[in-house]
PDB file of N, CA and C in Angstrom:
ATOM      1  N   UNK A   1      -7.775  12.450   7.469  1.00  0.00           N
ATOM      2  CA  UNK A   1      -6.561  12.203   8.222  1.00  0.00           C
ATOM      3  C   UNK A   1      -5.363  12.577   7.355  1.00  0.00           C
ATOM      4  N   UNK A   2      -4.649  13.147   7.468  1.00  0.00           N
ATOM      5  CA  UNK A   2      -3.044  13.748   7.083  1.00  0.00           C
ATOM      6  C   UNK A   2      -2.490  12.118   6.860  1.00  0.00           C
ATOM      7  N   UNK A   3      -1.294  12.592   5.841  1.00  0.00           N
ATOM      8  CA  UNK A   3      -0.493  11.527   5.963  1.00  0.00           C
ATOM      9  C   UNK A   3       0.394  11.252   7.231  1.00  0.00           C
ATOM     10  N   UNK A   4       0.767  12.795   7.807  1.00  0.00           N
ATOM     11  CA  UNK A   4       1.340  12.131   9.084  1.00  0.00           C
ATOM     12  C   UNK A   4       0.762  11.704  10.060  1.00  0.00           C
ATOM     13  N   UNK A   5      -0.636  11.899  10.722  1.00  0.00           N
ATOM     14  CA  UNK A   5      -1.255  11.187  11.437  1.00  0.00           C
ATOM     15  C   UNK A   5      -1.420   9.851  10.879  1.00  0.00           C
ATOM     16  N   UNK A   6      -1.446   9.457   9.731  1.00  0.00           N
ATOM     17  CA  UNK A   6      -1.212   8.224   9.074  1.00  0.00           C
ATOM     18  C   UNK A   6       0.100   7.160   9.522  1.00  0.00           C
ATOM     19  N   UNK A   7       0.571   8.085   9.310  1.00  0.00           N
ATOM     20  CA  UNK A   7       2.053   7.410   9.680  1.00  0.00           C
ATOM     21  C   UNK A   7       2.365   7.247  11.217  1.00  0.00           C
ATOM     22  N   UNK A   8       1.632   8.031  12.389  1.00  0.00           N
ATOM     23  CA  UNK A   8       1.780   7.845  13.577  1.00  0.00           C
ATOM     24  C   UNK A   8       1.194   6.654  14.046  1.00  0.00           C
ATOM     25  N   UNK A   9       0.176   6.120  13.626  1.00  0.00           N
ATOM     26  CA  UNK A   9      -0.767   4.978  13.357  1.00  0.00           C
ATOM     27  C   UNK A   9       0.178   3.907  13.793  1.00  0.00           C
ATOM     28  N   UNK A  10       0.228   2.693  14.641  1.00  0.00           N
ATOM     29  CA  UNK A  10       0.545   1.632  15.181  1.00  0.00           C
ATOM     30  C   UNK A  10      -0.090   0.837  13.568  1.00  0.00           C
ATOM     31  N   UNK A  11       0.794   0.113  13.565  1.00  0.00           N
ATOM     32  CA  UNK A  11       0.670  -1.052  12.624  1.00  0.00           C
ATOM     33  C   UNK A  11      -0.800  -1.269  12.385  1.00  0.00           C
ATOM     34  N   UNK A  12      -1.321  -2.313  13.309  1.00  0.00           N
ATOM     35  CA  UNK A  12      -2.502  -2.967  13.474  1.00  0.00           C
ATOM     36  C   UNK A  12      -3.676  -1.714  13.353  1.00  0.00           C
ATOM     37  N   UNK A  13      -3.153  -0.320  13.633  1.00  0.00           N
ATOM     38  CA  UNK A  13      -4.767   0.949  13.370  1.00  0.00           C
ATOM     39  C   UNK A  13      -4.203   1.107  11.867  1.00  0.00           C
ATOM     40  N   UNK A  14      -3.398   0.813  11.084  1.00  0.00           N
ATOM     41  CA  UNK A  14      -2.957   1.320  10.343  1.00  0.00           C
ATOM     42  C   UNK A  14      -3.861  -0.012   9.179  1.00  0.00           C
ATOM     43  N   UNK A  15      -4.006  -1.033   9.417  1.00  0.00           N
ATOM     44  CA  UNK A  15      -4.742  -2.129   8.863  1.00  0.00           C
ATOM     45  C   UNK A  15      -6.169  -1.757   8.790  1.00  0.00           C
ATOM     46  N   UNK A  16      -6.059  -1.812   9.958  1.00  0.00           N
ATOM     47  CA  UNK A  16      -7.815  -1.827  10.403  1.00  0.00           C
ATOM     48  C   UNK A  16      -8.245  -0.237   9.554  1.00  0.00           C
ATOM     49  N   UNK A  17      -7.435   0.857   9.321  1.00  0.00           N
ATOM     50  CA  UNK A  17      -8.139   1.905   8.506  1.00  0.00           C
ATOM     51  C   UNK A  17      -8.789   1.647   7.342  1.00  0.00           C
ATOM     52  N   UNK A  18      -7.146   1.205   6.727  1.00  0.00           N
ATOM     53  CA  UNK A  18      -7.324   0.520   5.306  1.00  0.00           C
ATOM     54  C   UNK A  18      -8.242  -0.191   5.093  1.00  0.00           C
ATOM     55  N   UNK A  19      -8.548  -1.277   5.795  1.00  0.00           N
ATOM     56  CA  UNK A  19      -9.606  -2.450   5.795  1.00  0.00           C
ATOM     57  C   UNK A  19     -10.997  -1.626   5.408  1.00  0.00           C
ATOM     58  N   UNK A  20     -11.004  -0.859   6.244  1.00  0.00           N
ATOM     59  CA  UNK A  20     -12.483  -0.004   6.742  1.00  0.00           C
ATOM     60  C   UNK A  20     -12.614   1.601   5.717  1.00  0.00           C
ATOM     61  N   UNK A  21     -11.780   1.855   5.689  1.00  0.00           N
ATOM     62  CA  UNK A  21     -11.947   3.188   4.246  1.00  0.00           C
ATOM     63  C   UNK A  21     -11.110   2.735   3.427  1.00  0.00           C
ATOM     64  N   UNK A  22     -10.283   2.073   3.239  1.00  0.00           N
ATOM     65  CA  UNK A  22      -9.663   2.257   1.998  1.00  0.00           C
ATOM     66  C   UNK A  22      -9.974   1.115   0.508  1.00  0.00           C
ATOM     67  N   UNK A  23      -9.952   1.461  -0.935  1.00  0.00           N
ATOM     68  CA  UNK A  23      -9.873   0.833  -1.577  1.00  0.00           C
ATOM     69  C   UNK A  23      -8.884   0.063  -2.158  1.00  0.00           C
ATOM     70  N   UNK A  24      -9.085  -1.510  -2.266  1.00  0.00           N
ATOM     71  CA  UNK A  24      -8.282  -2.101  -2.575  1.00  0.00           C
ATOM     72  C   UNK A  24      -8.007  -1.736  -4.283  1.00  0.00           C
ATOM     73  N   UNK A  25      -6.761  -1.558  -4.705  1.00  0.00           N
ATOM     74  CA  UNK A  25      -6.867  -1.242  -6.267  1.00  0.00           C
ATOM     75  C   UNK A  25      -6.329  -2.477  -7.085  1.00  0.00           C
ATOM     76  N   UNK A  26      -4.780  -2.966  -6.546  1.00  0.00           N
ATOM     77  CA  UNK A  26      -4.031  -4.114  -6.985  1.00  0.00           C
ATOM     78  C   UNK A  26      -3.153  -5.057  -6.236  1.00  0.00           C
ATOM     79  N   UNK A  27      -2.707  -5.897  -6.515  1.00  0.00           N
ATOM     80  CA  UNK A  27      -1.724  -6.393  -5.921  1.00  0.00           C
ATOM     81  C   UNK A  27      -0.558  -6.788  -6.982  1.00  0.00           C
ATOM     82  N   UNK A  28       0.420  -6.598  -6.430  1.00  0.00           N
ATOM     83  CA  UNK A  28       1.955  -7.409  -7.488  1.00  0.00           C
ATOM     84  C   UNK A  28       3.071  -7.750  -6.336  1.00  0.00           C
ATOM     85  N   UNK A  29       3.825  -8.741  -7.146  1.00  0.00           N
ATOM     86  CA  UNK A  29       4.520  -9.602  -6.308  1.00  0.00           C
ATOM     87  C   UNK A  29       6.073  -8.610  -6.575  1.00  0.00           C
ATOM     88  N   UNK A  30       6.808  -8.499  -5.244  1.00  0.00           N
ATOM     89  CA  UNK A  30       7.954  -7.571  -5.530  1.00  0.00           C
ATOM     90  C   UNK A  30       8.873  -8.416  -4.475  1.00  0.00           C
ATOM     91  N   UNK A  31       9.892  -8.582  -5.000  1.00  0.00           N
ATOM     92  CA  UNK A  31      10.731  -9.971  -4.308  1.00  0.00           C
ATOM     93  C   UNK A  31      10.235 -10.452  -3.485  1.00  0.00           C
ATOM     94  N   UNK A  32      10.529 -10.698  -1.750  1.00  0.00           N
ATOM     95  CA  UNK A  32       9.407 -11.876  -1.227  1.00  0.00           C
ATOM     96  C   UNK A  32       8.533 -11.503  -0.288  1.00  0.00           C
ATOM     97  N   UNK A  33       8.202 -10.175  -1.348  1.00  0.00           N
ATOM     98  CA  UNK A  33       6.762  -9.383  -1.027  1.00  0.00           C
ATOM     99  C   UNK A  33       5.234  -9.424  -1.812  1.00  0.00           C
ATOM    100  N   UNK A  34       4.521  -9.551  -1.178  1.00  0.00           N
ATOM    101  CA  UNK A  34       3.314  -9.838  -2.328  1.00  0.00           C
ATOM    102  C   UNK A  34       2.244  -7.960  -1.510  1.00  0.00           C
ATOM    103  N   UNK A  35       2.395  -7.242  -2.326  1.00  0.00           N
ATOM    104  CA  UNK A  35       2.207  -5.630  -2.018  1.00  0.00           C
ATOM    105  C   UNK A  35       0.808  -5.262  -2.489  1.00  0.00           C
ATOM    106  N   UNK A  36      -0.476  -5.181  -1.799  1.00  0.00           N
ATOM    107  CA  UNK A  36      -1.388  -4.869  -1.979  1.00  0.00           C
ATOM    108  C   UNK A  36      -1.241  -3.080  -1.932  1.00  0.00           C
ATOM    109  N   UNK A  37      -1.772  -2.895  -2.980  1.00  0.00           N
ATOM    110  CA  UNK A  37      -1.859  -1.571  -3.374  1.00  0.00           C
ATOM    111  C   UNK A  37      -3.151  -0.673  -3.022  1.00  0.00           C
ATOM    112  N   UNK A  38      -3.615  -0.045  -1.799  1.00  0.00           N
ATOM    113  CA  UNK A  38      -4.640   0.599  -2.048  1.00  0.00           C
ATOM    114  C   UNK A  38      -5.020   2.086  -1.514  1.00  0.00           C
ATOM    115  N   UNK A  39      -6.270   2.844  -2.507  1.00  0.00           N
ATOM    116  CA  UNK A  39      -6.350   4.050  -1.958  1.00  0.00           C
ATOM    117  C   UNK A  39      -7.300   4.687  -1.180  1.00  0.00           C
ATOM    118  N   UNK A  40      -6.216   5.088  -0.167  1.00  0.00           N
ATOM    119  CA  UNK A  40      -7.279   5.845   0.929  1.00  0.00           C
ATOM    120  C   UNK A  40      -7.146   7.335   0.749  1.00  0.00           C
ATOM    121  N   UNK A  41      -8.349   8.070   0.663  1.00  0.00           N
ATOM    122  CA  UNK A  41      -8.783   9.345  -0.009  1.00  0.00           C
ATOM    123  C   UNK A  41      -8.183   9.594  -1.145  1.00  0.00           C
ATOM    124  N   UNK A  42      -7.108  10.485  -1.018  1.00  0.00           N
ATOM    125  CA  UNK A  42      -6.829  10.708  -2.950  1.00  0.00           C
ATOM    126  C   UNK A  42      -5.289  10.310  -2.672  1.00  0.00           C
ATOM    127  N   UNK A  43      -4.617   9.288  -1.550  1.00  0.00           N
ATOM    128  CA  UNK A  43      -3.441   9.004  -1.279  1.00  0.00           C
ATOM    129  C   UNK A  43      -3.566   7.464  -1.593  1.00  0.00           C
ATOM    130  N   UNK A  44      -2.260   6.942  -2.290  1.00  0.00           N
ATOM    131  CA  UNK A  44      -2.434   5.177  -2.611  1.00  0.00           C
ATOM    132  C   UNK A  44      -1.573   4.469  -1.491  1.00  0.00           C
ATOM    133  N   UNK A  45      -1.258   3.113  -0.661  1.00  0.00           N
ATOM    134  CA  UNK A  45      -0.786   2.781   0.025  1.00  0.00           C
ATOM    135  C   UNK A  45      -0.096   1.441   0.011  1.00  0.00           C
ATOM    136  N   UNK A  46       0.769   1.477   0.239  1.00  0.00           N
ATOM    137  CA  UNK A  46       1.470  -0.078  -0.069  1.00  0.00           C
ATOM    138  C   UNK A  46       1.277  -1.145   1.029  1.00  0.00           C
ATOM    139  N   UNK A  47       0.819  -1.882   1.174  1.00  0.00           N
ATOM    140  CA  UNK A  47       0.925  -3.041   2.205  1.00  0.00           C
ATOM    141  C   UNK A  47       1.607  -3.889   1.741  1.00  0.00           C
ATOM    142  N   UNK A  48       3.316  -4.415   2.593  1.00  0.00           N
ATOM    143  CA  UNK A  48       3.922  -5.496   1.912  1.00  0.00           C
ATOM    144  C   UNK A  48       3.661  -6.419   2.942  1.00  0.00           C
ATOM    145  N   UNK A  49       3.293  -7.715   2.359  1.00  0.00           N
ATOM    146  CA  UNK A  49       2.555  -8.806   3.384  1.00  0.00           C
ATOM    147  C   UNK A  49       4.065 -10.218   2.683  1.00  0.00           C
ATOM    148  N   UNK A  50       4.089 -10.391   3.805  1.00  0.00           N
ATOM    149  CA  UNK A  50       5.688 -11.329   3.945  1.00  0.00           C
ATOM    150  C   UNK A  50       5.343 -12.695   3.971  1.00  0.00           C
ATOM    151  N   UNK A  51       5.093 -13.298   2.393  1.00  0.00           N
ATOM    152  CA  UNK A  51       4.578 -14.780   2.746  1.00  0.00           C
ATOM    153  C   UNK A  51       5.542 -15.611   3.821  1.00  0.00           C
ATOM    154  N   UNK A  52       6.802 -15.912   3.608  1.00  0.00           N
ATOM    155  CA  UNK A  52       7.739 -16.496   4.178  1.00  0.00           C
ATOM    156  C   UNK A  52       7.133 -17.078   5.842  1.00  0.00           C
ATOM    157  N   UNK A  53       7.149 -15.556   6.455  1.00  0.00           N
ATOM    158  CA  UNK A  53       6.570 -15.245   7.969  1.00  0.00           C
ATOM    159  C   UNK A  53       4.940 -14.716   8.132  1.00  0.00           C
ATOM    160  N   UNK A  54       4.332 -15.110   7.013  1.00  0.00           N
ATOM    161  CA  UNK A  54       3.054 -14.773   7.261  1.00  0.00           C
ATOM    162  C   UNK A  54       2.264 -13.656   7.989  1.00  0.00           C
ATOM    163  N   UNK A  55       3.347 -12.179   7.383  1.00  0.00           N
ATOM    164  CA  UNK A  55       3.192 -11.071   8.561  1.00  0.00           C
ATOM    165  C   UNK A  55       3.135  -9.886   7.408  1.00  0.00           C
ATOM    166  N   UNK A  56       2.519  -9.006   7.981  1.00  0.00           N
ATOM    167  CA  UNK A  56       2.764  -7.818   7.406  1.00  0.00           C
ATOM    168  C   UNK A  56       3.930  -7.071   7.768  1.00  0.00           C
ATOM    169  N   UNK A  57       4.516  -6.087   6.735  1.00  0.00           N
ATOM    170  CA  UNK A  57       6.286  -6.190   7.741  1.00  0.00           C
ATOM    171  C   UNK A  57       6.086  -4.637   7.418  1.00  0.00           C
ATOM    172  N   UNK A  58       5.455  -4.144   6.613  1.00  0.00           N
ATOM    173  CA  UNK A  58       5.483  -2.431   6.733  1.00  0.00           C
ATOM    174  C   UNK A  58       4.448  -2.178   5.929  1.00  0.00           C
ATOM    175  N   UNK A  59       3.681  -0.652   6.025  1.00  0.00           N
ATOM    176  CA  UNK A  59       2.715   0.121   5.347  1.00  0.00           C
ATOM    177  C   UNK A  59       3.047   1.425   5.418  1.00  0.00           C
ATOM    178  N   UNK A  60       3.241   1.469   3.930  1.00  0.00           N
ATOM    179  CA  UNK A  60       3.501   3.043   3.463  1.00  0.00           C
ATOM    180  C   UNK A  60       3.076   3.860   2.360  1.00  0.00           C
ATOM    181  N   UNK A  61       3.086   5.059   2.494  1.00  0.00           N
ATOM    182  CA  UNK A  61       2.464   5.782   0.904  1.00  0.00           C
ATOM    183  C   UNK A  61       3.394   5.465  -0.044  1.00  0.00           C
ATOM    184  N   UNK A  62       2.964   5.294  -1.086  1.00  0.00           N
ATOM    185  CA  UNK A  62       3.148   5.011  -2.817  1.00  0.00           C
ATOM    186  C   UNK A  62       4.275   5.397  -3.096  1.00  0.00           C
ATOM    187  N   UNK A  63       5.358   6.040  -3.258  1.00  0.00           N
ATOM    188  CA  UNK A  63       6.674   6.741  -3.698  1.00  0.00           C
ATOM    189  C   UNK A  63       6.304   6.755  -5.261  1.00  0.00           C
ATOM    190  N   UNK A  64       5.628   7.719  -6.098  1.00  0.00           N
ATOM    191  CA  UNK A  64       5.646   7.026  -7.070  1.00  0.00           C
ATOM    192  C   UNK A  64       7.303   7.224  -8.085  1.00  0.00           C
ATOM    193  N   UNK A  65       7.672   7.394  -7.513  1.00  0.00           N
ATOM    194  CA  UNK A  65       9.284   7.398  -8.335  1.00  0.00           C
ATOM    195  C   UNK A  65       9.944   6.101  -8.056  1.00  0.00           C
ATOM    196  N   UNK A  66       9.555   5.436  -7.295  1.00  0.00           N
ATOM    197  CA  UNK A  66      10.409   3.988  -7.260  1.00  0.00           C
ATOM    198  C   UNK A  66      10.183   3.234  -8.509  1.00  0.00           C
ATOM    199  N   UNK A  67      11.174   2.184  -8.449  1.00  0.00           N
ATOM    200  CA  UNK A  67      10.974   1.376  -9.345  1.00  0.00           C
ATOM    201  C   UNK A  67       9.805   0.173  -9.541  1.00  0.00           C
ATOM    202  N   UNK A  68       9.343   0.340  -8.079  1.00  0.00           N
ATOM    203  CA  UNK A  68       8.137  -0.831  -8.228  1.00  0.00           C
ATOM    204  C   UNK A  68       7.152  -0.314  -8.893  1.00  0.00           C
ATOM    205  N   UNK A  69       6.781   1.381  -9.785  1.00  0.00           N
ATOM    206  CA  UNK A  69       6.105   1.244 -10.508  1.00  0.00           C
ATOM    207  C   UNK A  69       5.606   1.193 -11.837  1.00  0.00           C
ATOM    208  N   UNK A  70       6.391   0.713 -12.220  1.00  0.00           N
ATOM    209  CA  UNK A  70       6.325  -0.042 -13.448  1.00  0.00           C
ATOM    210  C   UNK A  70       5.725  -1.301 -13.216  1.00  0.00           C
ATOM    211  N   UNK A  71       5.722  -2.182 -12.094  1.00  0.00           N
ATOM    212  CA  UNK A  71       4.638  -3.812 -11.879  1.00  0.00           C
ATOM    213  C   UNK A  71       3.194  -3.101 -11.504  1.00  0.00           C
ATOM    214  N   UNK A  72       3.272  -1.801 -11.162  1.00  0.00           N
ATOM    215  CA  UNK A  72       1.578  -1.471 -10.891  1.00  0.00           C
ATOM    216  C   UNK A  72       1.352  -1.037 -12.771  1.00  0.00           C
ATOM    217  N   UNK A  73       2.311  -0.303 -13.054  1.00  0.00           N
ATOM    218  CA  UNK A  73       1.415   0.702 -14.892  1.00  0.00           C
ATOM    219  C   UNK A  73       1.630  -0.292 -15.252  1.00  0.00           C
ATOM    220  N   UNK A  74       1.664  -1.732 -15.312  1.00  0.00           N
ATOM    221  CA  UNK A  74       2.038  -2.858 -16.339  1.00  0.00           C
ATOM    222  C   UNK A  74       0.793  -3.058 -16.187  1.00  0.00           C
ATOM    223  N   UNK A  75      -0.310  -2.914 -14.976  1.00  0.00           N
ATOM    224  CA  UNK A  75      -1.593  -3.539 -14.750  1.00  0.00           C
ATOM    225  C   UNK A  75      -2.189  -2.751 -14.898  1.00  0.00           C
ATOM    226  N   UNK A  76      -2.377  -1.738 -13.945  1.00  0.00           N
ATOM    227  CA  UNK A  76      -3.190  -0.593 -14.251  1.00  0.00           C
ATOM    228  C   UNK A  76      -2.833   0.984 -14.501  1.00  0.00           C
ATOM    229  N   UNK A  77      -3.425   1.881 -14.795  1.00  0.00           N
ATOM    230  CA  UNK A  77      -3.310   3.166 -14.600  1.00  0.00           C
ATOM    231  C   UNK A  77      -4.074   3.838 -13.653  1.00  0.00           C
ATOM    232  N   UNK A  78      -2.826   4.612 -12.669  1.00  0.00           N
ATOM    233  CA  UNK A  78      -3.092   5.391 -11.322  1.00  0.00           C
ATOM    234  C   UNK A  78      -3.901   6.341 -11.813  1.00  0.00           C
ATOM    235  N   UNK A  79      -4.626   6.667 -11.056  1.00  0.00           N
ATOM    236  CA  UNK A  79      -5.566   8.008 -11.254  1.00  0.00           C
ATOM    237  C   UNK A  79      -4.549   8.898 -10.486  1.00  0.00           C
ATOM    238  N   UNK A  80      -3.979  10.442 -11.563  1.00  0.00           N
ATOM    239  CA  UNK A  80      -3.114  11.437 -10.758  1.00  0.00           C
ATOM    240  C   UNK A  80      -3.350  11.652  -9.266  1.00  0.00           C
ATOM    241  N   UNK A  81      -2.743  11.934  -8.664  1.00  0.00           N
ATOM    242  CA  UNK A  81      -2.807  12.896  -7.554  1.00  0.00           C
ATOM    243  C   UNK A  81      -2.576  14.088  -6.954  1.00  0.00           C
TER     244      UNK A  81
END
């Protein structure tokens, strides 16, 4: 699957992929987000799950230029892509 058919994905098919092919790699807490990190085929994916409201509030590919990754290389090292 492409990332943009990825991204056309309704929330809930967008879970249920992950759940079902994808590997979970990490999780880290990013303000009052707790962001499971995982990779599906040779692409990594963010799930930010919203304790507050007990919801998932978005799922997206990795950016790796943001600043949230430095809380993933503090734990682990990404395999390139």
């Amino acid at each position: 699957m492409s990332k943009e058919d990825f991204r056309k994905l309704t929330l809930h098919k967008k879970i249920q992929k992950l759940y079902t092919e994808g590997t979970f790699v990490v999780a880290i807490r990013y303000y009052a987000y707790k962001v499971n990190l995982y990779l599906l085929g040779k692409e990594y994916v963010e799930v930010f799950y919203n304790h507050k409201y007990d919801r998932i509030d978005k799922i997206e590919f990795l950016n790796q230029r943001h600043s949230r990754m430095k809380f993933y290389l503090d734990q682990i090292r990404l395999a390139e892509i």
